[in-house]
N, C-alpha and C. Protein backbone atom coordinates (compact mmCIF):
# COMPACT_ATOMS: atom_id res chain seq x y z
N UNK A 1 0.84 -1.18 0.00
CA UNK A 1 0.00 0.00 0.00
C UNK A 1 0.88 1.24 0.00
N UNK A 2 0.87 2.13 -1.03
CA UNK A 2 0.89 3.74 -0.75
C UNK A 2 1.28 4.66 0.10
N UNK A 3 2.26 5.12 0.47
CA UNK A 3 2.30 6.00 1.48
C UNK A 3 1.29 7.37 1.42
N UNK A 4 0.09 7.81 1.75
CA UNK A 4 -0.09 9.04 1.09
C UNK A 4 -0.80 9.96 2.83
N UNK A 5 -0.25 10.78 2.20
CA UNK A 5 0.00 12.24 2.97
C UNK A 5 -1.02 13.13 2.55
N UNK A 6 -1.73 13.79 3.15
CA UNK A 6 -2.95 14.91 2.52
C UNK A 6 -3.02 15.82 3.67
N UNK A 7 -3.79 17.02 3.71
CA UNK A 7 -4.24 17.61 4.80
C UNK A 7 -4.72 19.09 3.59
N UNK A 8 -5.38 20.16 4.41
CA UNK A 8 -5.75 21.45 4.34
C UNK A 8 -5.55 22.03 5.35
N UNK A 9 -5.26 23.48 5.06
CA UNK A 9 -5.06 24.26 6.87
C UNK A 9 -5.24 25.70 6.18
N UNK A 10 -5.67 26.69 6.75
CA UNK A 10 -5.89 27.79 6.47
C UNK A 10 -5.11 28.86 7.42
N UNK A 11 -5.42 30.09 7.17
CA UNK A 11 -4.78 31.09 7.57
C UNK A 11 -4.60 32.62 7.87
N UNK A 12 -4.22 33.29 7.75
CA UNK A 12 -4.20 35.28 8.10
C UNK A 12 -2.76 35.65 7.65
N UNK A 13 -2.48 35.95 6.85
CA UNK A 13 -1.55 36.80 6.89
C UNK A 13 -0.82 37.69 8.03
N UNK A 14 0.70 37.72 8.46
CA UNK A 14 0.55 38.92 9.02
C UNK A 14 2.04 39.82 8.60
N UNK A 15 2.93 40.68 9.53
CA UNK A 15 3.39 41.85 8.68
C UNK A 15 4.80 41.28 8.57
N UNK A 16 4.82 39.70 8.89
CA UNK A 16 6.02 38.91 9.18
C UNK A 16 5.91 37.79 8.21
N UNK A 17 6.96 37.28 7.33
CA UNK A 17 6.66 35.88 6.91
C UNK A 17 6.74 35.24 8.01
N UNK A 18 5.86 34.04 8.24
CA UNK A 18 5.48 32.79 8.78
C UNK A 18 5.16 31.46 8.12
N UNK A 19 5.63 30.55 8.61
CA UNK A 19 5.49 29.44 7.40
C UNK A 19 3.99 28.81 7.86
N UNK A 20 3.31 28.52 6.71
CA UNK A 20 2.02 28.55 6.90
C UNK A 20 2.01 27.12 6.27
N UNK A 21 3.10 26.09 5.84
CA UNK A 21 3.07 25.13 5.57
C UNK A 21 4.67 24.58 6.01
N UNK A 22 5.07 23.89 6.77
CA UNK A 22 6.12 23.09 7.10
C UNK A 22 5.80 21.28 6.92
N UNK A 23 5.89 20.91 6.17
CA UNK A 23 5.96 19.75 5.40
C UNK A 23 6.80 18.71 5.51
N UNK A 24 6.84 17.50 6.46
CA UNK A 24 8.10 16.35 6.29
C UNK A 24 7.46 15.94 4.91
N UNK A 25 8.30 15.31 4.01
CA UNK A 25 8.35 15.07 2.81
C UNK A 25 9.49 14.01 2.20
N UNK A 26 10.10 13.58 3.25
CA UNK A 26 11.18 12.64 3.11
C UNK A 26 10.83 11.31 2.48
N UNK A 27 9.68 10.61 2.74
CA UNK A 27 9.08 9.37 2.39
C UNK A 27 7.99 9.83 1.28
N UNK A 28 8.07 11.03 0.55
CA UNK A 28 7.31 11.36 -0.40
C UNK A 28 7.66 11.20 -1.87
N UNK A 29 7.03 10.85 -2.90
CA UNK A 29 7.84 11.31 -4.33
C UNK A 29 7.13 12.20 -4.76
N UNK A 30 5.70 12.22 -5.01
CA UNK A 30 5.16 12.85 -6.12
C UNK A 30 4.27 13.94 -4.90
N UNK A 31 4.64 15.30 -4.89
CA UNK A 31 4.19 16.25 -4.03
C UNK A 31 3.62 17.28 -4.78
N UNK A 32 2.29 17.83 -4.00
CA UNK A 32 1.33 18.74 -4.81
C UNK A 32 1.14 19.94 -3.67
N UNK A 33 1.00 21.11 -3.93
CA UNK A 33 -0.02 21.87 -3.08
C UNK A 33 -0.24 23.46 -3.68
N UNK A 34 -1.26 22.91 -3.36
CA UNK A 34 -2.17 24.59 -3.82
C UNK A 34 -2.24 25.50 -2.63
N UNK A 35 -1.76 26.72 -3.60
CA UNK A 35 -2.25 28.09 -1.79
C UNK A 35 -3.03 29.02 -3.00
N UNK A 36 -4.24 28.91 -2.26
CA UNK A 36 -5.13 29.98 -2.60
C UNK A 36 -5.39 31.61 -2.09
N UNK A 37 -5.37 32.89 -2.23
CA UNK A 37 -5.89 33.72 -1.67
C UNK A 37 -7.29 33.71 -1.49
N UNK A 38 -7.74 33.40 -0.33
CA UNK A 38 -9.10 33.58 -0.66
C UNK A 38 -9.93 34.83 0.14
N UNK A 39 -8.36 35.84 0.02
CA UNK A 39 -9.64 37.46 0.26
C UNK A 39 -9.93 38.13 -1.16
N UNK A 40 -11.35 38.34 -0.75
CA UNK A 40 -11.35 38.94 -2.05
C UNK A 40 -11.00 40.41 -2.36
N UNK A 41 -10.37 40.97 -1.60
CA UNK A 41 -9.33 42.33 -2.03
C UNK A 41 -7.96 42.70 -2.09
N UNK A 42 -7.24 41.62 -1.09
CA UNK A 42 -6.11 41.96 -0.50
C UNK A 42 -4.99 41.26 -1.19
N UNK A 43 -3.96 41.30 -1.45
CA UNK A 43 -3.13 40.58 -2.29
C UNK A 43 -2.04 39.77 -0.59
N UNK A 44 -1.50 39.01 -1.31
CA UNK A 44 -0.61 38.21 -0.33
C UNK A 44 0.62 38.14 -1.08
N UNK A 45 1.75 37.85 -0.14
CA UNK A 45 3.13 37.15 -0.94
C UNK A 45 3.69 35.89 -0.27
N UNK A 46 4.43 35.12 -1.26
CA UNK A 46 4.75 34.07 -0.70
C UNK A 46 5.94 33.62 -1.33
N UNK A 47 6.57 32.35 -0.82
CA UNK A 47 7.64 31.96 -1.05
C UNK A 47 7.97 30.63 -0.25
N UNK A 48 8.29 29.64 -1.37
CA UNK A 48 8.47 28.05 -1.15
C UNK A 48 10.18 27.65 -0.82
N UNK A 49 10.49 27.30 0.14
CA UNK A 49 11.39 26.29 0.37
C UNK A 49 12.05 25.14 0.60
N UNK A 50 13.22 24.86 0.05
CA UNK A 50 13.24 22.62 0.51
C UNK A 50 14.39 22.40 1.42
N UNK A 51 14.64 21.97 1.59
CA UNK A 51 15.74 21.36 2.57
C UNK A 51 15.64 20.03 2.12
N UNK A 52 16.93 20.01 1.77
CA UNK A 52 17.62 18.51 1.45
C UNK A 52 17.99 17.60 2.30
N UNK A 53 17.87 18.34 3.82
CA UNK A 53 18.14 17.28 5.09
C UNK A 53 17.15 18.50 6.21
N UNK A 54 16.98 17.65 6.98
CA UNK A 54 16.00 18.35 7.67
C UNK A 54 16.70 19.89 8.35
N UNK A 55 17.83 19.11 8.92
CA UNK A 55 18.43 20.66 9.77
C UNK A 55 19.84 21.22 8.64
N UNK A 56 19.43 21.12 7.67
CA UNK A 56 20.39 21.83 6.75
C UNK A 56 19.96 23.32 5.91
N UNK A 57 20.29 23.51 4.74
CA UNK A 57 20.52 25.01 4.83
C UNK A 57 19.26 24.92 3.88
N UNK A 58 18.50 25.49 3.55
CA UNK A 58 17.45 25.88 2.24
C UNK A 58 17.42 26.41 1.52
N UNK A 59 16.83 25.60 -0.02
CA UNK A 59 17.06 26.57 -1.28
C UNK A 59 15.62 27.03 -1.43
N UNK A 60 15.92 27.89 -1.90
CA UNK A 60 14.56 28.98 -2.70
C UNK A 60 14.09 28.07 -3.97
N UNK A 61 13.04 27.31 -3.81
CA UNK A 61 12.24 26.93 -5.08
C UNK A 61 11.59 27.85 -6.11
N UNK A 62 10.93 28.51 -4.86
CA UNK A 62 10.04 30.00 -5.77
C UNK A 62 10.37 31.02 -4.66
N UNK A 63 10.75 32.25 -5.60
CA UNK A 63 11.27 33.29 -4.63
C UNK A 63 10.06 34.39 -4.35
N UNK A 64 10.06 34.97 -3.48
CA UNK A 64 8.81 35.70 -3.05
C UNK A 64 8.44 36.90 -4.65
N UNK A 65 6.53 36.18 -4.34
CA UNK A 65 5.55 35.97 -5.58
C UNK A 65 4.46 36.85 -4.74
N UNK A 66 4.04 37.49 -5.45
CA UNK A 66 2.52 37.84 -5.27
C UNK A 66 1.66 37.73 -5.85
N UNK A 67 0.80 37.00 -5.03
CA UNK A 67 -0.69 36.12 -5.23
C UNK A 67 -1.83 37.19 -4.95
N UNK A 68 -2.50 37.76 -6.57
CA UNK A 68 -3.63 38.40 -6.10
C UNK A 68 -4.98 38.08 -5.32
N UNK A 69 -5.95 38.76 -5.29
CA UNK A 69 -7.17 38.13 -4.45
C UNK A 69 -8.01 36.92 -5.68
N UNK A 70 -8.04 35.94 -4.95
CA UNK A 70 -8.94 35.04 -5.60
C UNK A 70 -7.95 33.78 -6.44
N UNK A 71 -6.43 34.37 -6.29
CA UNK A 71 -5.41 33.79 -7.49
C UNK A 71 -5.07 32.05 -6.48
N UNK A 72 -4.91 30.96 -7.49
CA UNK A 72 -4.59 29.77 -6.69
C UNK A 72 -2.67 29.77 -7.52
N UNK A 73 -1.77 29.51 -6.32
CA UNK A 73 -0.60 29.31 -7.07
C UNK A 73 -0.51 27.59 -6.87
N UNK A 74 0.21 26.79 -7.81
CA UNK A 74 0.56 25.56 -7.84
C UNK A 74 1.46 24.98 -7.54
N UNK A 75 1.67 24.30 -6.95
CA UNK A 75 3.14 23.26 -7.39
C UNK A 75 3.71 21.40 -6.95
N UNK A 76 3.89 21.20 -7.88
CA UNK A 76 4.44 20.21 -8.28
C UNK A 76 5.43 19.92 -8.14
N UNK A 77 5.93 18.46 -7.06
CA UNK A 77 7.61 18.25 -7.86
C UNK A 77 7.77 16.66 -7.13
N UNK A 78 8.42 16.18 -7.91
CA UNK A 78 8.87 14.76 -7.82
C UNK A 78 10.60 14.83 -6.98
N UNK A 79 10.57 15.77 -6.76
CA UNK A 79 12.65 16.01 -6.48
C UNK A 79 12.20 15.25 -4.66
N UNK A 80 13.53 14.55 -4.17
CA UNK A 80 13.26 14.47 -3.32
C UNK A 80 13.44 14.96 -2.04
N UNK A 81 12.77 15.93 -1.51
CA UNK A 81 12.93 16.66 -0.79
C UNK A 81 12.75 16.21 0.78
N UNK A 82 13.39 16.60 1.95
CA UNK A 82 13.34 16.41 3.15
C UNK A 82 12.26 16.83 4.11
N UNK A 83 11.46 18.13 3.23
CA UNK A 83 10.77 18.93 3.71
C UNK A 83 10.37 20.37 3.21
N UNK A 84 9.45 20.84 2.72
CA UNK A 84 9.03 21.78 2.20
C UNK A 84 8.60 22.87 2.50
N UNK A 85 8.99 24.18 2.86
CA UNK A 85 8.30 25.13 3.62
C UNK A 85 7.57 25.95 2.86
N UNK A 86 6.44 26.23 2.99
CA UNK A 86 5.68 27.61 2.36
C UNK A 86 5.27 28.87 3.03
N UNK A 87 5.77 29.85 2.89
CA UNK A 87 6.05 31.15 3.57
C UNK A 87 5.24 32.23 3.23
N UNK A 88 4.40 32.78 3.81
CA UNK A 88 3.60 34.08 3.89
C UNK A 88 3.75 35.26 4.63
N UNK A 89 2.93 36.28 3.66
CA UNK A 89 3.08 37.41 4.63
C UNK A 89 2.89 38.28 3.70
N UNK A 90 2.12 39.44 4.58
CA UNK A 90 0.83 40.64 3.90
C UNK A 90 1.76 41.52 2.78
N UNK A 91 0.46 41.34 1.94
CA UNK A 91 0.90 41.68 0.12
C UNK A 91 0.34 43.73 0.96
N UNK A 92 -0.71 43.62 0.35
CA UNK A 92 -1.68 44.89 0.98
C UNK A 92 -2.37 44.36 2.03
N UNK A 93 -2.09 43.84 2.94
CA UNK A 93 -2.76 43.66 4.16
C UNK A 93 -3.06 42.75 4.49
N UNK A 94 -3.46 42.37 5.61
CA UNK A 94 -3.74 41.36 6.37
C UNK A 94 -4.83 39.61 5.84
N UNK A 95 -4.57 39.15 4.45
CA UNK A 95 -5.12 38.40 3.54
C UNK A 95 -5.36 37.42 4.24
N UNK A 96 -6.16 36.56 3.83
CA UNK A 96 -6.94 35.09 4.04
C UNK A 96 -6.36 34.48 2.95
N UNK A 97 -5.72 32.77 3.18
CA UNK A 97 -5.56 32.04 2.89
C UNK A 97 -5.73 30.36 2.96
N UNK A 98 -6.02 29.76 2.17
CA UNK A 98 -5.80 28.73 2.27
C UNK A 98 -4.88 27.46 1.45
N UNK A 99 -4.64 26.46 1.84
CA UNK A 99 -3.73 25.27 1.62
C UNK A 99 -4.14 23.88 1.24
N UNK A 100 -3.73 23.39 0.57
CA UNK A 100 -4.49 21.93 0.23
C UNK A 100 -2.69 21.15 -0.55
N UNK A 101 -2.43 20.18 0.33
CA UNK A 101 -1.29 19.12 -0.35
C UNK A 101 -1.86 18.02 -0.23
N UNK A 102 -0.86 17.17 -1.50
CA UNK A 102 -0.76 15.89 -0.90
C UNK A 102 0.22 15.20 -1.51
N UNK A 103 1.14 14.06 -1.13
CA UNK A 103 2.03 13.47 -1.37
C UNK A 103 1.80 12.29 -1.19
N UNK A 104 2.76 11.35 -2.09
CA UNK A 104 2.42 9.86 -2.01
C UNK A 104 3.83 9.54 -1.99
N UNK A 105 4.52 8.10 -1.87
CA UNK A 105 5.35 7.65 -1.70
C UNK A 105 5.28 6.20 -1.28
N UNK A 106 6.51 5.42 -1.81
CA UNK A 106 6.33 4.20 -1.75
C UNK A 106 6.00 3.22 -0.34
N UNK A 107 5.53 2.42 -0.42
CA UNK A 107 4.99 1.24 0.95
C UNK A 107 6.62 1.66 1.88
């Protein structure tokens, strides 16, 4: 059987990045997750990171992006990563967000 990994979690923006997704991902291959803005005025920014070992140094996958109101960003990746961080924090203000992953990986 499958290793598979899922969840949703939502969120607030605030005037600090905060990781609004910290992800073990070590026993994962094929990794997905969507971050949605879901205010409808306020823009957000964000920015994805991996770590190749858990307490090691992190590369910038996607470097800080701004996600308008209503915008879903994507991503995909098969690389094998240790752990994935996704990072927020207020575009024009204090935004609503939400999160949806999931990862699979072998028995």
């Amino acid at each position: 059987m499958w290793k598979l990994d899922k969840a949703s979690a939502t969120g607030i923006t605030t005037a600090a990045y905060v990781s609004a997704l910290d992800w073990a991902t070590s026993e994962l291959g094929d990794k997905t997750i969507l971050l949605e803005n879901t205010h409808v005025t306020l823009t957000l920014k964000y920015k994805l990171l991996a770590y190749a070992v858990a307490t090691g140094r992190p590369i910038t996958l996607v470097a800080e992006t701004t996600l308008s109101p209503a915008e879903v960003a994507e991503f995909h990746y098969a690389n094998q990563w240790d752990r994935l961080v996704l990072q927020v924090i207020d575009g024009t203000g204090h935004a609503t967000y939400s999160i949806d992953y999931a990862g699979q990986g072998a028995p």
